[in-house]
Protein backbone atom coordinates (compact mmCIF):
# COMPACT_ATOMS: atom_id res chain seq x y z
CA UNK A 1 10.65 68.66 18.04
CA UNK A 2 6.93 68.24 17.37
CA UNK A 3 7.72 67.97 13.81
CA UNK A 4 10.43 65.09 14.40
CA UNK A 5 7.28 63.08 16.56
CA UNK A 6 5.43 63.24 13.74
CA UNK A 7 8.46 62.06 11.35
CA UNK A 8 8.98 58.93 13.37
CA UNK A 9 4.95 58.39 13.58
CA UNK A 10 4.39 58.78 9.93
CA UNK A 11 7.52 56.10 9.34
CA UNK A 12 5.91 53.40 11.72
CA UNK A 13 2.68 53.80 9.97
CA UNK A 14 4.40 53.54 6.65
CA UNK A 15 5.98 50.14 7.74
CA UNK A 16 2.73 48.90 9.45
CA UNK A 17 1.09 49.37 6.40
CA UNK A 18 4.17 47.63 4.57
CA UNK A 19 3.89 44.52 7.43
CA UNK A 20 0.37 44.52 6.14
CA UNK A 21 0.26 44.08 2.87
CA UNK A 22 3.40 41.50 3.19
CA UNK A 23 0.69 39.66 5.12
CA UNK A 24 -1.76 39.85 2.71
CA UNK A 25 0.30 38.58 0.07
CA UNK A 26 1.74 35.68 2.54
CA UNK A 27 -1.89 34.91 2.99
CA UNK A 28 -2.40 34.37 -0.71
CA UNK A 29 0.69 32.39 -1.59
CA UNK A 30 1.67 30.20 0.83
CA UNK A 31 0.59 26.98 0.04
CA UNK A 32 -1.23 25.38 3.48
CA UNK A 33 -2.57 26.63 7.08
CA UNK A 34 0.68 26.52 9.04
CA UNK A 35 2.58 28.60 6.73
CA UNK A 36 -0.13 31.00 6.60
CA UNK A 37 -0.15 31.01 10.29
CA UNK A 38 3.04 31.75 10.48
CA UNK A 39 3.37 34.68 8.28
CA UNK A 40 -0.15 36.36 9.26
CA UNK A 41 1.10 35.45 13.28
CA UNK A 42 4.30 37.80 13.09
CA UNK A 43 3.14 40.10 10.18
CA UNK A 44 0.24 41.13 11.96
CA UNK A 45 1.62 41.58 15.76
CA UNK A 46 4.79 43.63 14.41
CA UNK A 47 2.05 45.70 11.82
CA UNK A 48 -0.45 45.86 15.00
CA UNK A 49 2.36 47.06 17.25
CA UNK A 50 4.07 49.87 14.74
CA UNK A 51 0.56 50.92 14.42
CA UNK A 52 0.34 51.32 18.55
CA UNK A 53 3.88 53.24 18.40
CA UNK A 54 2.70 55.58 15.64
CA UNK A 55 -0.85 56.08 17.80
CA UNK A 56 1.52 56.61 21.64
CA UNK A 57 3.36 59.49 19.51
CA UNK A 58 0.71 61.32 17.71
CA UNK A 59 -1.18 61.48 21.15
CA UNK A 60 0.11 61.32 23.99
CA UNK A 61 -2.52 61.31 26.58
CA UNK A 62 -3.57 57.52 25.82
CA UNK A 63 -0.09 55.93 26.09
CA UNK A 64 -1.32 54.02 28.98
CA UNK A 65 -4.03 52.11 26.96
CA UNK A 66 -1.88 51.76 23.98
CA UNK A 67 0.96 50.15 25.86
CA UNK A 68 -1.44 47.70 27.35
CA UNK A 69 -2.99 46.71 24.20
CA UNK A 70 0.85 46.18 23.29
CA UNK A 71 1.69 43.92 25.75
CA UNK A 72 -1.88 42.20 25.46
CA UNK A 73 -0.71 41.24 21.75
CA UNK A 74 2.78 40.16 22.37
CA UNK A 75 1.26 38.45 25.07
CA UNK A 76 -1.64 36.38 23.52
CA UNK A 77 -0.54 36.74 19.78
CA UNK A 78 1.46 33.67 19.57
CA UNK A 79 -0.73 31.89 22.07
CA UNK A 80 -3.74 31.86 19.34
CA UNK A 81 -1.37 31.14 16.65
CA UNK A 82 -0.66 28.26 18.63
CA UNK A 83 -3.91 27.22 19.29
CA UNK A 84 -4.81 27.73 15.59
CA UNK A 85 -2.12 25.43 14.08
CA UNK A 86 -2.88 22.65 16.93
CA UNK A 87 -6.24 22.75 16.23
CA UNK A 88 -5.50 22.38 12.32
CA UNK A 89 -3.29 19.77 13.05
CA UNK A 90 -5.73 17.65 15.37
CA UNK A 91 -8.49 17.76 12.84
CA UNK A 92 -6.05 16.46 10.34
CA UNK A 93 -5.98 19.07 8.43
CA UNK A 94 -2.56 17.73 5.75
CA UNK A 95 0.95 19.58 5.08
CA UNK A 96 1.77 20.79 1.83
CA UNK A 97 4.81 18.56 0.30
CA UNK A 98 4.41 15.58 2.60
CA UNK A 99 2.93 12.37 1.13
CA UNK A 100 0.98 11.39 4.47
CA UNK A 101 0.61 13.34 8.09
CA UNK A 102 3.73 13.19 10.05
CA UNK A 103 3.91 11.39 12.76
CA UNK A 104 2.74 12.84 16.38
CA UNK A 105 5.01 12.40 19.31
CA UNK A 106 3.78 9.80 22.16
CA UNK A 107 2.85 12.52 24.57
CA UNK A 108 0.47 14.06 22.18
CA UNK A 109 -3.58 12.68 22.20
CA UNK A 110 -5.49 13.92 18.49
């Protein structure tokens, strides 16, 4: 049984790792800030959170902690992503492939 655990803990940090380096090379390609944000936003909480499942299986005893930390980054992940690209996007910072800013909605202040 142990030697299953340790299967299924080796695995998610084998895909971590792969969520990773995707990330890195997302980081590097894509052409402007919200794309990047995007890809480093969900590339990094799923690589974060295999990395958590891998830790919870190898030892035990701090499951508490590592489910926390979980639910901290599906929690606040997105929200700095958020705040990231809105921030980017108030400082009029430009998308790649459009000739000029798009337009704002009326309910939105820069």
């Amino acid at each position: 049984m142990e030697s299953l655990i340790q299967l299924i803990a080796i695995i998610a940090i084998i895909l971590s790792t792969a969520f990773s380096v995707i990330g890195v090379i997302g980081n590097y390609r894509l052409p402007d800030v919200y794309t990047r944000l995007h890809a480093l936003g969900k590339v990094s909480t799923f690589g974060v959170v295999l990395l958590l499942i891998a830790v919870i299986l190898l030892i035990p005893k701090i499951w508490p902690m590592a489910v926390a930390l979980i639910g901290l980054l599906l929690v606040f992940g997105p929200v700095v992503s958020h705040a990231l690209g809105s921030a980017a996007w108030r400082t009029g910072v430009k998308m790649q492939g459009y000739p000029s800013q798009p337009k704002q909605s009326d309910n939105v202040q820069p």
